[in-house]
PDB file of N, CA and C in Angstrom:
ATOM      1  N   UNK A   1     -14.788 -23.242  18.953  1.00  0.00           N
ATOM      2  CA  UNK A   1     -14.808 -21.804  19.140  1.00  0.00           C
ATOM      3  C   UNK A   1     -16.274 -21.370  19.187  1.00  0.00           C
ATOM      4  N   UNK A   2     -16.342 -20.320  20.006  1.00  0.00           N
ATOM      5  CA  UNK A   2     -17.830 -20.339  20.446  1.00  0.00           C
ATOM      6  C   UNK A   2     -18.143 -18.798  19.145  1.00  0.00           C
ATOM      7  N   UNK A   3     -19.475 -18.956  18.825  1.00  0.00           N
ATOM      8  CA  UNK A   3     -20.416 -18.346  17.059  1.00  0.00           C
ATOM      9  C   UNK A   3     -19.476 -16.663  17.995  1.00  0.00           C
ATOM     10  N   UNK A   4     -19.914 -16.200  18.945  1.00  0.00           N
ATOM     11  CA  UNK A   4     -19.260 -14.821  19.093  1.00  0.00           C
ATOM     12  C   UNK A   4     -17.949 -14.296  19.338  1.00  0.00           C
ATOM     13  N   UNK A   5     -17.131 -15.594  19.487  1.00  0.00           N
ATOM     14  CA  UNK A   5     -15.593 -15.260  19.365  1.00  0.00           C
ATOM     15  C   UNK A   5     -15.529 -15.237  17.792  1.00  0.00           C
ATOM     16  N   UNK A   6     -15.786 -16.592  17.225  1.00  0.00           N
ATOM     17  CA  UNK A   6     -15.822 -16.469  15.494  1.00  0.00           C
ATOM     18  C   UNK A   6     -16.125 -15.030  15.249  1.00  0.00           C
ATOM     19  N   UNK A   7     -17.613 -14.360  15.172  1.00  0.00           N
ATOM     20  CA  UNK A   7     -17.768 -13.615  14.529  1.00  0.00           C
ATOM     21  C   UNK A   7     -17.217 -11.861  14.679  1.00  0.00           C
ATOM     22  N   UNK A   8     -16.830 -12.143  16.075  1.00  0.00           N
ATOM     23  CA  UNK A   8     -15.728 -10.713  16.433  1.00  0.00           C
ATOM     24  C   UNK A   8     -14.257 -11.422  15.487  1.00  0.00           C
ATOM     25  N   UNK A   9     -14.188 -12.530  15.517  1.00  0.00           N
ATOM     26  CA  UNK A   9     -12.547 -12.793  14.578  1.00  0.00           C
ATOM     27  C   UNK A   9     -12.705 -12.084  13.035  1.00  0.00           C
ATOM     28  N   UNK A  10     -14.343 -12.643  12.901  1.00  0.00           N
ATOM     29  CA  UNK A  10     -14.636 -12.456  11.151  1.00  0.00           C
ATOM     30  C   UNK A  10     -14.089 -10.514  10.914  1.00  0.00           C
ATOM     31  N   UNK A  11     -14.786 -10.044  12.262  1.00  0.00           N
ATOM     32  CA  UNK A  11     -14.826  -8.890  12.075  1.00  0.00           C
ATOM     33  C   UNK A  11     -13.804  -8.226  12.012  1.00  0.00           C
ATOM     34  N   UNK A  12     -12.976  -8.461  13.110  1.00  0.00           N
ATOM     35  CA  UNK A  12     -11.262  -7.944  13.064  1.00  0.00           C
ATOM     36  C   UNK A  12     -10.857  -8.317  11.531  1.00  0.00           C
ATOM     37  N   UNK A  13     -11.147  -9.157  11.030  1.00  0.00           N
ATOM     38  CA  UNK A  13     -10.059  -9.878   9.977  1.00  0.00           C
ATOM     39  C   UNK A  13     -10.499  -8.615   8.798  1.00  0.00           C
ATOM     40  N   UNK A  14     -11.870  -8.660   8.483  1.00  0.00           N
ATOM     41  CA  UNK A  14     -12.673  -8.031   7.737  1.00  0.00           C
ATOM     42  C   UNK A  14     -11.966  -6.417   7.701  1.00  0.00           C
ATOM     43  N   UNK A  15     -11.874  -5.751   8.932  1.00  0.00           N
ATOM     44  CA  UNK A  15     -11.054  -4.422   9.307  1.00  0.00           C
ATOM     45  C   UNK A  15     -10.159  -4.417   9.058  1.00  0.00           C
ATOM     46  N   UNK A  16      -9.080  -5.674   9.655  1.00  0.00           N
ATOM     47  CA  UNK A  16      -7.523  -5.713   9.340  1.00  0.00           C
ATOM     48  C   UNK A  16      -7.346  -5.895   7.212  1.00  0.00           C
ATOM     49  N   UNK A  17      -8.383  -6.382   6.454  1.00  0.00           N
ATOM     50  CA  UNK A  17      -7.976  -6.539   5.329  1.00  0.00           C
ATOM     51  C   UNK A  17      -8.280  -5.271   4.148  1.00  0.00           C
ATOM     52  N   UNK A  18      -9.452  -4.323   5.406  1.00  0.00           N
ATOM     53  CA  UNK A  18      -9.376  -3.734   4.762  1.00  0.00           C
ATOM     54  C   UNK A  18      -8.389  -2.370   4.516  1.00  0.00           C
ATOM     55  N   UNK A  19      -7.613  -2.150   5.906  1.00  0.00           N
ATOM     56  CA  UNK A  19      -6.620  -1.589   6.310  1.00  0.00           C
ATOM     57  C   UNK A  19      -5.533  -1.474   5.173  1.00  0.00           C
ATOM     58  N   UNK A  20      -5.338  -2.880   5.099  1.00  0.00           N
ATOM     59  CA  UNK A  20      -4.152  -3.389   4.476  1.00  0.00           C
ATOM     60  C   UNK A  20      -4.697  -3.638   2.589  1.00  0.00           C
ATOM     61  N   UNK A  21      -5.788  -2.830   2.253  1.00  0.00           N
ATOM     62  CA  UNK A  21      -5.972  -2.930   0.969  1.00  0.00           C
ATOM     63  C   UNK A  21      -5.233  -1.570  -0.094  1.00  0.00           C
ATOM     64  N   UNK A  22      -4.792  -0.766   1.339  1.00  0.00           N
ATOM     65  CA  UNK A  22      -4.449   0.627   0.409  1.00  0.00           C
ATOM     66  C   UNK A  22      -2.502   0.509   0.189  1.00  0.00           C
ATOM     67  N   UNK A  23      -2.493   0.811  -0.968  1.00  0.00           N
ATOM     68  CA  UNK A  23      -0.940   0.580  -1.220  1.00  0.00           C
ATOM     69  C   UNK A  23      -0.321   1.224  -0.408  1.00  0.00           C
ATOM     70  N   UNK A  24      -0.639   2.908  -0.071  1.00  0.00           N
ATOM     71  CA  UNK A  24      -0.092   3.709   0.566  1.00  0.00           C
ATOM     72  C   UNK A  24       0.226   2.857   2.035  1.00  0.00           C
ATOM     73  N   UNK A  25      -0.747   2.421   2.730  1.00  0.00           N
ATOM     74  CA  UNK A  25      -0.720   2.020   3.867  1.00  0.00           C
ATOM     75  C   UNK A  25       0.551   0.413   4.190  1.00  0.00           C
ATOM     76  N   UNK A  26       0.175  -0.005   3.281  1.00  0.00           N
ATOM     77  CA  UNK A  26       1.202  -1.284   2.801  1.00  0.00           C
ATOM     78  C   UNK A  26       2.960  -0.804   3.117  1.00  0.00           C
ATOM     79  N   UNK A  27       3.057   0.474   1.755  1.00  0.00           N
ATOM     80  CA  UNK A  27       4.278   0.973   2.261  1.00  0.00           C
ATOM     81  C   UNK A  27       4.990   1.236   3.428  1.00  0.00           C
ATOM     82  N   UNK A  28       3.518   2.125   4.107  1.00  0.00           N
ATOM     83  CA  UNK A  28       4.377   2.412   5.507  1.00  0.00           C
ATOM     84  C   UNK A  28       4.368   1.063   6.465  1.00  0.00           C
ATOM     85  N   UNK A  29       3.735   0.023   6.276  1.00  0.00           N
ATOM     86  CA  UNK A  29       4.028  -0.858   6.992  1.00  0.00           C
ATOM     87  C   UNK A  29       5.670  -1.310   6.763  1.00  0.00           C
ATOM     88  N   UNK A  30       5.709  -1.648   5.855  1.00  0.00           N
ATOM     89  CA  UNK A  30       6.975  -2.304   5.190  1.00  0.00           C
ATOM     90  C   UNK A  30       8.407  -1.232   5.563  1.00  0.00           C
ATOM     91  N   UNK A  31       8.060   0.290   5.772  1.00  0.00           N
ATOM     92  CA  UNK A  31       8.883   0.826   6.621  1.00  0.00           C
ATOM     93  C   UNK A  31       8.884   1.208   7.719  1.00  0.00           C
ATOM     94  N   UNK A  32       7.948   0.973   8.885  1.00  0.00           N
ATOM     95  CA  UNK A  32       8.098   1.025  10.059  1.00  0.00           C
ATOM     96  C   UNK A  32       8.832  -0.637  10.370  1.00  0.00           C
ATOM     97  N   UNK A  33       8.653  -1.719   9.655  1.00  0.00           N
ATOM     98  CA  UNK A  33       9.521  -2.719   9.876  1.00  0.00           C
ATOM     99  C   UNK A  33      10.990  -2.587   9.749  1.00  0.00           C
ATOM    100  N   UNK A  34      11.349  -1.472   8.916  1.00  0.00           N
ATOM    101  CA  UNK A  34      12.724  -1.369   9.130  1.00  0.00           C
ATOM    102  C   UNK A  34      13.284  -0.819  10.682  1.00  0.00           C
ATOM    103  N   UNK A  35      12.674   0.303  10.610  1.00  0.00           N
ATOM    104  CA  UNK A  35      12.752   1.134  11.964  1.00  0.00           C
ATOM    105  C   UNK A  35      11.453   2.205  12.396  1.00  0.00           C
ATOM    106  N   UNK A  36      11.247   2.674  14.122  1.00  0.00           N
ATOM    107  CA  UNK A  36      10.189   3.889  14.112  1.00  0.00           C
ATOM    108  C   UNK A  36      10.570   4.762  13.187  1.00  0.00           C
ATOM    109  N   UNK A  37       9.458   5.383  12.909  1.00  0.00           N
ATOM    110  CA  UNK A  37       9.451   6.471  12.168  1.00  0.00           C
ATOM    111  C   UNK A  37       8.360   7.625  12.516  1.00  0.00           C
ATOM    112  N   UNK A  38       8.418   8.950  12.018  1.00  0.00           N
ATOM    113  CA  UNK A  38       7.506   9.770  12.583  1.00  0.00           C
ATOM    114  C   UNK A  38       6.599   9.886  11.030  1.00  0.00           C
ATOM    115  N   UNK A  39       5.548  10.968  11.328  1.00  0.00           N
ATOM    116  CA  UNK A  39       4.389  11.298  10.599  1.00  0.00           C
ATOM    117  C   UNK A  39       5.461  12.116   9.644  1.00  0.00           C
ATOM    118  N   UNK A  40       6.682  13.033   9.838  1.00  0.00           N
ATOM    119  CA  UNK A  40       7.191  13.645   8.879  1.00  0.00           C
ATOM    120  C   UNK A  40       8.589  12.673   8.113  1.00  0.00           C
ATOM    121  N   UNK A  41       8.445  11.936   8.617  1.00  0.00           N
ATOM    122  CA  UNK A  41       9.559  11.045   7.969  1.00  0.00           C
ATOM    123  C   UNK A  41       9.026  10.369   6.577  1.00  0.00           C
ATOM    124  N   UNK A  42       8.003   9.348   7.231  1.00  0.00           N
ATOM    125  CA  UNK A  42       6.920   8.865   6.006  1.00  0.00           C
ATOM    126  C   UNK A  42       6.654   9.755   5.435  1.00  0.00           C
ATOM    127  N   UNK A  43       6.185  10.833   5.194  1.00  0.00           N
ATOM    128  CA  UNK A  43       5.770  11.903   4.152  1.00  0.00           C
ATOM    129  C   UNK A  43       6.939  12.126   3.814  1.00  0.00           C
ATOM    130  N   UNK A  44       8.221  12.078   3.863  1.00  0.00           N
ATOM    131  CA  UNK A  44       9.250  12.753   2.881  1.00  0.00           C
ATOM    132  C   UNK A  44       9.470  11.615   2.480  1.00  0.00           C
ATOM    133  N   UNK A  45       9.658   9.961   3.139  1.00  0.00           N
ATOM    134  CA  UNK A  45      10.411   9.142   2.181  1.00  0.00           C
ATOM    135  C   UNK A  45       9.037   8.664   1.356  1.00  0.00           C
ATOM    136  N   UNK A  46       7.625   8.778   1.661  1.00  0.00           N
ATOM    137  CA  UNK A  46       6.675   8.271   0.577  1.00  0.00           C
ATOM    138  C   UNK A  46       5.997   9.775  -0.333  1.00  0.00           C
ATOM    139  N   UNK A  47       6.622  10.692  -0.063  1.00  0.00           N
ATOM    140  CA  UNK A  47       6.642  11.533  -1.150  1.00  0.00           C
ATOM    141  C   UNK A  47       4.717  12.122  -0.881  1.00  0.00           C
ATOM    142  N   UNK A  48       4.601  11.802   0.244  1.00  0.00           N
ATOM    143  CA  UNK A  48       2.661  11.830   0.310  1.00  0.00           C
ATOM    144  C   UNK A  48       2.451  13.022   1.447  1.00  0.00           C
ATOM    145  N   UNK A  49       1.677  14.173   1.290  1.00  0.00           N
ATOM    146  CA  UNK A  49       1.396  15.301   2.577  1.00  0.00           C
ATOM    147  C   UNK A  49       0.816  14.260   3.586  1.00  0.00           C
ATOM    148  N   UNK A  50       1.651  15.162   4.821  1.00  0.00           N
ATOM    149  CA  UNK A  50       1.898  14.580   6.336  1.00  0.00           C
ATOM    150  C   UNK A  50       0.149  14.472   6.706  1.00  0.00           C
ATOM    151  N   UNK A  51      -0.582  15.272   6.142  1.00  0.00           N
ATOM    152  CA  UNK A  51      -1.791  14.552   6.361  1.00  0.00           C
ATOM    153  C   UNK A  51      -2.206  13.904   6.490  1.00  0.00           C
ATOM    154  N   UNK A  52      -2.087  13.197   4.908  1.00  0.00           N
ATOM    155  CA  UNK A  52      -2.450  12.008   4.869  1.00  0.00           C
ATOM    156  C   UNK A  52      -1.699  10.848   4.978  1.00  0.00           C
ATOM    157  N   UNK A  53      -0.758  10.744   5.216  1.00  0.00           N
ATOM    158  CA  UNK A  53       0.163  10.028   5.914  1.00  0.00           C
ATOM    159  C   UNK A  53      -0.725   9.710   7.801  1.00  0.00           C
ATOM    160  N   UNK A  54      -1.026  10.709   8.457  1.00  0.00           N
ATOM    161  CA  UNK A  54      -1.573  10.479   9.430  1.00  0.00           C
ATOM    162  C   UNK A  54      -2.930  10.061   9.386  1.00  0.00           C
ATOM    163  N   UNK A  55      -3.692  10.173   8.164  1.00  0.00           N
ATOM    164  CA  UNK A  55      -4.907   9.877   8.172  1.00  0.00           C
ATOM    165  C   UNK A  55      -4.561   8.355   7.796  1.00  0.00           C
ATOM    166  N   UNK A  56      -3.857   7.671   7.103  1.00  0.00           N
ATOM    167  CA  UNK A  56      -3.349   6.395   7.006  1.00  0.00           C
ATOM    168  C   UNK A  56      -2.748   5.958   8.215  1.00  0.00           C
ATOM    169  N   UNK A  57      -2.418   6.553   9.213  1.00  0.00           N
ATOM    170  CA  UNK A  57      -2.064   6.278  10.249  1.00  0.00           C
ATOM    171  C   UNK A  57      -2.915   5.609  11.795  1.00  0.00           C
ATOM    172  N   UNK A  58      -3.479   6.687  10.996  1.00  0.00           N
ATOM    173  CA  UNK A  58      -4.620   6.816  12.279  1.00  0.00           C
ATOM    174  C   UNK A  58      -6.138   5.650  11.979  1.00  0.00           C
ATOM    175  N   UNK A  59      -5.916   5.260  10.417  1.00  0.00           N
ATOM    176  CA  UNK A  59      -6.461   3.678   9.995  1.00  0.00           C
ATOM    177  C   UNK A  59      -5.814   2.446  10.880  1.00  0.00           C
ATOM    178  N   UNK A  60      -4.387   2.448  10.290  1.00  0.00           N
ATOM    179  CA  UNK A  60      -3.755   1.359  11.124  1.00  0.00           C
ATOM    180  C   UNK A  60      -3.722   1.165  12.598  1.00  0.00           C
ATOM    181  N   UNK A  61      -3.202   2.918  12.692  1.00  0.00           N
ATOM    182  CA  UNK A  61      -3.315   2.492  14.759  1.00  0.00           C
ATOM    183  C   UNK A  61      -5.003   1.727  15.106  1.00  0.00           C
ATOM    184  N   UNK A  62      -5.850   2.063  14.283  1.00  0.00           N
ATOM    185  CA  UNK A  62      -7.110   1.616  14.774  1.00  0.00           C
ATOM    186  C   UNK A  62      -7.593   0.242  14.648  1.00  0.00           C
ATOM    187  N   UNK A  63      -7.296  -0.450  13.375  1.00  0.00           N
ATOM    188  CA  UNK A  63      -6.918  -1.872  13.460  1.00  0.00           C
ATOM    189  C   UNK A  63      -5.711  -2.011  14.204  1.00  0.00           C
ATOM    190  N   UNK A  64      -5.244  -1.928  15.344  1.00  0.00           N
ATOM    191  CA  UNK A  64      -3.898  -2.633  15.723  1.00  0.00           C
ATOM    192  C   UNK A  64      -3.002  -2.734  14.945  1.00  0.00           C
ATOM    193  N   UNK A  65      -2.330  -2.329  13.866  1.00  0.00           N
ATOM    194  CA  UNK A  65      -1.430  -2.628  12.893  1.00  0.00           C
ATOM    195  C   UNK A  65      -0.127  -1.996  13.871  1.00  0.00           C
ATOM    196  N   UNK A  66      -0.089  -0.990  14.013  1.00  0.00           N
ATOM    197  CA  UNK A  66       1.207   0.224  14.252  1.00  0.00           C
ATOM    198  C   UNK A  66       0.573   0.657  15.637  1.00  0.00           C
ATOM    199  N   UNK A  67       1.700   0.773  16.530  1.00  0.00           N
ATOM    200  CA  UNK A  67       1.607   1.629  17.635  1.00  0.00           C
ATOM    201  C   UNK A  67       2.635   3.142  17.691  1.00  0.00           C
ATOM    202  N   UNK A  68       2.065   3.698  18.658  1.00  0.00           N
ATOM    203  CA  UNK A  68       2.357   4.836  18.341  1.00  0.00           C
ATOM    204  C   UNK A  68       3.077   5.103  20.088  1.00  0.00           C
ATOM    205  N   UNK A  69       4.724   5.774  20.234  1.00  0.00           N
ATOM    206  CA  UNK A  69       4.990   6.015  21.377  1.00  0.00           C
ATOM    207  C   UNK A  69       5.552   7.636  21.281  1.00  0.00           C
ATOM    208  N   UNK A  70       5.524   8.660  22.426  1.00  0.00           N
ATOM    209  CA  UNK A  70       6.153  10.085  22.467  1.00  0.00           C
ATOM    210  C   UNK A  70       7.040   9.943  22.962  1.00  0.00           C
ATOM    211  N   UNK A  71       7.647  10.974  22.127  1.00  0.00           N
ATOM    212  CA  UNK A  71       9.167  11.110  23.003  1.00  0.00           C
ATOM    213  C   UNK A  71       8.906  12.625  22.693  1.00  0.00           C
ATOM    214  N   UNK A  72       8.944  13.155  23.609  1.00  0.00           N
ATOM    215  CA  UNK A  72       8.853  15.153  23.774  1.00  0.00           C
ATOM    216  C   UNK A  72       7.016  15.217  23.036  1.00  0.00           C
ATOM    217  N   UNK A  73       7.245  16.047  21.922  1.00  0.00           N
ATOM    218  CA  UNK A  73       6.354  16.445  21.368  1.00  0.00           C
ATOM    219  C   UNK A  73       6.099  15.407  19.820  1.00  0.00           C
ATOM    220  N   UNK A  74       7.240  14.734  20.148  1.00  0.00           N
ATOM    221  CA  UNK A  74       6.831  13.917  18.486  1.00  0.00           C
ATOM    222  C   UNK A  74       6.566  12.669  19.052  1.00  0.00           C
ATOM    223  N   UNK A  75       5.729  12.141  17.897  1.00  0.00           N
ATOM    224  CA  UNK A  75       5.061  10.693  18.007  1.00  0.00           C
ATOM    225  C   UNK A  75       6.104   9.895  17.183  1.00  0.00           C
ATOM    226  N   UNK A  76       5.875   8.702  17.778  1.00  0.00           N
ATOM    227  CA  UNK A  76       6.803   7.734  16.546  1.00  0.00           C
ATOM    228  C   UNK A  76       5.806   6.305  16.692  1.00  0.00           C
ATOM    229  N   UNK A  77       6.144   5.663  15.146  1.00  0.00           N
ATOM    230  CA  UNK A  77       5.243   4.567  15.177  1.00  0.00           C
ATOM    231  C   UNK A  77       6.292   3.573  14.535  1.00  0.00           C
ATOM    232  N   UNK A  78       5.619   2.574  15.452  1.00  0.00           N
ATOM    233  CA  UNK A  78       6.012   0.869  15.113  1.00  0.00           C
ATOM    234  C   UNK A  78       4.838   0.148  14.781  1.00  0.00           C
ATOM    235  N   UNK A  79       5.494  -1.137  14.198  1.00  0.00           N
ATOM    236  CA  UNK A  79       4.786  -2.038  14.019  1.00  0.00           C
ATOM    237  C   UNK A  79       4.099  -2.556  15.049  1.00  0.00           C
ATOM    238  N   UNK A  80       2.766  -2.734  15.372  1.00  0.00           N
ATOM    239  CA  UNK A  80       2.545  -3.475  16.165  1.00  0.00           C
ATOM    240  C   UNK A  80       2.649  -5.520  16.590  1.00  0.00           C
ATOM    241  N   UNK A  81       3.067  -5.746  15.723  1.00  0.00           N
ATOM    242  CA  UNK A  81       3.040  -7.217  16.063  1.00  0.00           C
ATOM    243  C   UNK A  81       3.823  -7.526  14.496  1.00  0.00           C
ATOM    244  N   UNK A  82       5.101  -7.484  14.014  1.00  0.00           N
ATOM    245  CA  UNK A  82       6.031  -8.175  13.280  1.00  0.00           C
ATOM    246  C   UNK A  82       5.442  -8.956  12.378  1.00  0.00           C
ATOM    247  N   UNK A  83       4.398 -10.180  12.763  1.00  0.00           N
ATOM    248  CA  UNK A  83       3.956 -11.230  12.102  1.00  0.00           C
ATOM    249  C   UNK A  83       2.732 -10.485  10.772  1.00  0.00           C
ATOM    250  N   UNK A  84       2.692  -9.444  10.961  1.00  0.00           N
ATOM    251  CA  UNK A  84       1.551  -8.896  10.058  1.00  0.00           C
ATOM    252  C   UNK A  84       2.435  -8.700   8.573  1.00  0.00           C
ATOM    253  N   UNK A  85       4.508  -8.881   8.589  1.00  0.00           N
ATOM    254  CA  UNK A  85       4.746  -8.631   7.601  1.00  0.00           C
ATOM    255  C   UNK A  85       4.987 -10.030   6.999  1.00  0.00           C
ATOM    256  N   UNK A  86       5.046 -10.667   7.925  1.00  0.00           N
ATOM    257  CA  UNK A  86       5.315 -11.829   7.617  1.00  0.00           C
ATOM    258  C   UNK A  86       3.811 -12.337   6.899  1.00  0.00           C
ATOM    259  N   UNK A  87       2.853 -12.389   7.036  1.00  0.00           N
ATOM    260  CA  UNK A  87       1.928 -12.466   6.163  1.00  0.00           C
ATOM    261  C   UNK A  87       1.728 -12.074   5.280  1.00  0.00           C
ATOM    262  N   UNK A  88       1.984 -10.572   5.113  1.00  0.00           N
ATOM    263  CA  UNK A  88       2.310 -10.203   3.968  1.00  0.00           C
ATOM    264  C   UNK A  88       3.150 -10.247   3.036  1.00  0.00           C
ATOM    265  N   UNK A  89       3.699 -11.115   3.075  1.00  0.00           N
ATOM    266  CA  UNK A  89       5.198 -11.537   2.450  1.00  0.00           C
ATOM    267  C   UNK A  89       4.723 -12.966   1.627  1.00  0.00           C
ATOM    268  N   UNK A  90       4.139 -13.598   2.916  1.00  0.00           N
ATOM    269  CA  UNK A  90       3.617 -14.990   2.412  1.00  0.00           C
ATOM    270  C   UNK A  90       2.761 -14.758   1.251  1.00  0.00           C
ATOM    271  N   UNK A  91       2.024 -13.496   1.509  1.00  0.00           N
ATOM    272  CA  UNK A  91       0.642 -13.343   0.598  1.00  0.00           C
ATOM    273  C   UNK A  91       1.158 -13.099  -0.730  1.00  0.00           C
ATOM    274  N   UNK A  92       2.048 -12.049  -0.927  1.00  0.00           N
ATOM    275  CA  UNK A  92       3.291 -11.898  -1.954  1.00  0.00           C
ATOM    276  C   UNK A  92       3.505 -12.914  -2.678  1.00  0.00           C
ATOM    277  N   UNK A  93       4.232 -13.937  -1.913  1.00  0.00           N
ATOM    278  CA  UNK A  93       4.714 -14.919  -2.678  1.00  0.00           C
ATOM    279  C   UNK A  93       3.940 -15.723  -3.415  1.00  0.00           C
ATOM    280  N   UNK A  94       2.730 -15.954  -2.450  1.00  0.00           N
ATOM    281  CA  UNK A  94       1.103 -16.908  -3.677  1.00  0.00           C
ATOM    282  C   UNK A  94       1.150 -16.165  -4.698  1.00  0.00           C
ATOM    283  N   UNK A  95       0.898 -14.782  -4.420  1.00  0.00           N
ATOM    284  CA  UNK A  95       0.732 -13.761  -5.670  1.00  0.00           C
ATOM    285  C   UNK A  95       1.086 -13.712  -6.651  1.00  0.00           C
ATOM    286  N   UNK A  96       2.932 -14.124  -6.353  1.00  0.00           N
ATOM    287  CA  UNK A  96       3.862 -14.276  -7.304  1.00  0.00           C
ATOM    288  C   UNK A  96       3.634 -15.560  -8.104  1.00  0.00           C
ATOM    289  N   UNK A  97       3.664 -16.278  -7.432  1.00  0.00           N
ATOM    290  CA  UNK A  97       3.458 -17.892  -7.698  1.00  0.00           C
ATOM    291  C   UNK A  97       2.293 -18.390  -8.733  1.00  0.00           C
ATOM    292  N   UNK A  98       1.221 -17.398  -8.133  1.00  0.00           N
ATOM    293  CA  UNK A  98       0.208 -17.341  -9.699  1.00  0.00           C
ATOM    294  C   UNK A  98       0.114 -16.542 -10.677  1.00  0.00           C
ATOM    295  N   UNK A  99       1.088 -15.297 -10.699  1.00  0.00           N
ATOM    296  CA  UNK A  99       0.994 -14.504 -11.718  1.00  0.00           C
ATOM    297  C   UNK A  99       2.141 -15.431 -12.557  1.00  0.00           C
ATOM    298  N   UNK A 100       3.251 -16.443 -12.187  1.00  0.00           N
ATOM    299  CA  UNK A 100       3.530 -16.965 -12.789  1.00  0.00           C
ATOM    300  C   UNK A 100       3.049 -18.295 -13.897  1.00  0.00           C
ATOM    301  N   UNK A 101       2.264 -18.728 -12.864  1.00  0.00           N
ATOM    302  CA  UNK A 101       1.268 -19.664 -13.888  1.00  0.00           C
ATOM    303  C   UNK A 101       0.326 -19.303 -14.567  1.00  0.00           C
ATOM    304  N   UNK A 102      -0.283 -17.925 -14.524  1.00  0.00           N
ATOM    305  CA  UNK A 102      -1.096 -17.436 -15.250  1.00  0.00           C
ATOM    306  C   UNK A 102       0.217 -16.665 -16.577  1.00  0.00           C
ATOM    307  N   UNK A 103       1.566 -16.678 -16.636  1.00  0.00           N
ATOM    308  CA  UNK A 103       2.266 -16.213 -17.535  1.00  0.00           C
ATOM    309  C   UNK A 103       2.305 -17.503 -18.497  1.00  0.00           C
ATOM    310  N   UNK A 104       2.673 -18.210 -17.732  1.00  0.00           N
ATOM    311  CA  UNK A 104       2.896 -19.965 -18.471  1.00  0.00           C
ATOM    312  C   UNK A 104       1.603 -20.781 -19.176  1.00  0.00           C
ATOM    313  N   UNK A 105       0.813 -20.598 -18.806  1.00  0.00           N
ATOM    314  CA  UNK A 105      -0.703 -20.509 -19.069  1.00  0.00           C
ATOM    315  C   UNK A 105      -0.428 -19.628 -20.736  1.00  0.00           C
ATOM    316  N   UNK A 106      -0.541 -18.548 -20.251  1.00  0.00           N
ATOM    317  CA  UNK A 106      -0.502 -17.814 -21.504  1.00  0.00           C
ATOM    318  C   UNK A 106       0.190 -17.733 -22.610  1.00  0.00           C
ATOM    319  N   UNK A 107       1.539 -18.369 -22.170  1.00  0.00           N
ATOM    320  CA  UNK A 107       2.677 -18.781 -23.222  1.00  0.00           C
ATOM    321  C   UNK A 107       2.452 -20.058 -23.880  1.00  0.00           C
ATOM    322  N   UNK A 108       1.304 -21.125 -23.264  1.00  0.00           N
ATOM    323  CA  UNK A 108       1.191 -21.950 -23.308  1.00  0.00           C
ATOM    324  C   UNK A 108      -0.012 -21.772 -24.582  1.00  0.00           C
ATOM    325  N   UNK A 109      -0.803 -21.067 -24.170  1.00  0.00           N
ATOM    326  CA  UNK A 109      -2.064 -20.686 -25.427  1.00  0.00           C
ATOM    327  C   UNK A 109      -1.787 -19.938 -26.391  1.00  0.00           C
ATOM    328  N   UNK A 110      -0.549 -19.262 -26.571  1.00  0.00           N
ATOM    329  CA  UNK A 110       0.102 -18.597 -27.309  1.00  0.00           C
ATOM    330  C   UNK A 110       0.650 -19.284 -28.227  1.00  0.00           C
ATOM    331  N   UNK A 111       1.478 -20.873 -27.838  1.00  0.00           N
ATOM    332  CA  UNK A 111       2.023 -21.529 -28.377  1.00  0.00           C
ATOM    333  C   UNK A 111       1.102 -22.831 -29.277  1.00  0.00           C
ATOM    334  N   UNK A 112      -0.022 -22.837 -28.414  1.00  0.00           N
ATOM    335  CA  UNK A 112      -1.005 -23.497 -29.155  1.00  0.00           C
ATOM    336  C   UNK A 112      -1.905 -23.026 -30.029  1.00  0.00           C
ATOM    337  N   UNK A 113      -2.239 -22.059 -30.092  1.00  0.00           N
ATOM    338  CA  UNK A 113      -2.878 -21.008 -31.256  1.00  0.00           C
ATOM    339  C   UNK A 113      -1.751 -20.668 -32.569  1.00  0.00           C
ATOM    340  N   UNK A 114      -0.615 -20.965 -32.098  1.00  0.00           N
ATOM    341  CA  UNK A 114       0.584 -21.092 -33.578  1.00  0.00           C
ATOM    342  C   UNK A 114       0.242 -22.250 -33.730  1.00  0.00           C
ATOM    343  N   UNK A 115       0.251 -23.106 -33.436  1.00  0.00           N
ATOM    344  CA  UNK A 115       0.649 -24.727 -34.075  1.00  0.00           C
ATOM    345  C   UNK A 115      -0.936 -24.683 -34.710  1.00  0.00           C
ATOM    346  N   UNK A 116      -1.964 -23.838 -34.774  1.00  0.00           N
ATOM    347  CA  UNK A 116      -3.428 -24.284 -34.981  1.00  0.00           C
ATOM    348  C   UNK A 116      -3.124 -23.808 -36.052  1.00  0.00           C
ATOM    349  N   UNK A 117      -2.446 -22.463 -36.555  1.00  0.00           N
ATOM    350  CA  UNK A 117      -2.542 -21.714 -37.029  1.00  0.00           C
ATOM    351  C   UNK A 117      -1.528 -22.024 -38.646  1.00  0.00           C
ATOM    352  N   UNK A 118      -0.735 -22.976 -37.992  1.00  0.00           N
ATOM    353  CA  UNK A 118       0.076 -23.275 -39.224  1.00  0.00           C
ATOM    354  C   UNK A 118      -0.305 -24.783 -39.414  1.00  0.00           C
ATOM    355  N   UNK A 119      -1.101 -25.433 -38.986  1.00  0.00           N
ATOM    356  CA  UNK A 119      -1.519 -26.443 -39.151  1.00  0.00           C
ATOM    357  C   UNK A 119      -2.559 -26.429 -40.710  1.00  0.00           C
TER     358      UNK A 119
END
């Protein structure tokens, strides 16, 4: 791969992670995967003014996350490319996977600080 494809990739990735660092924004991903939705839909089912719902919007449409199509006067947005939940799902599951060994870990030093302790 040639240093200026790399470093436009670094850069997208860098944008796309930071997109995807805000919870708010996370949500609406995870429900435009169900189905489109508009700017007033997300604000009633995430409980957040349609503002900022579009100002989170208007993040993602800009990394490529969500596209946006009209029908009359209203906008509706999709996912742009499916596989972005699927990563996020994957990412989930590491997540999960070490907050579990960091539990077991801890049950584990928990259990060894008794046996020190009655020793």
């Amino acid at each position: 791969m040639d240093s200026q494809l790399f470093q436009e990739i670094e850069m997208l990735h860098q944008r796309i992670c930071q997109a995807l660092g805000d919870p708010k924004r996370l949500m609406i991903l995870y429900l435009l995967n169900q189905r489109p939705r508009n700017v007033g839909e997300l604000a009633l089912e995430l409980e957040t003014p349609q503002p900022t719902i579009s100002h989170h919007l208007k993040i993602l449409r800009e990394r490529s996350l969500v596209k946006m199509r009209k029908e009359g006067t209203i906008a509706y947005y999709t996912l742009a490319d499916v596989r972005v939940i699927e990563a996020l799902d994957l990412l989930r599951s590491i997540l999960r996977d070490s907050i579990a060994v960091q539990a077991q870990l801890a049950e584990f030093s928990a259990l060894k600080a008794e046996q020190n302790d009655t020793e």
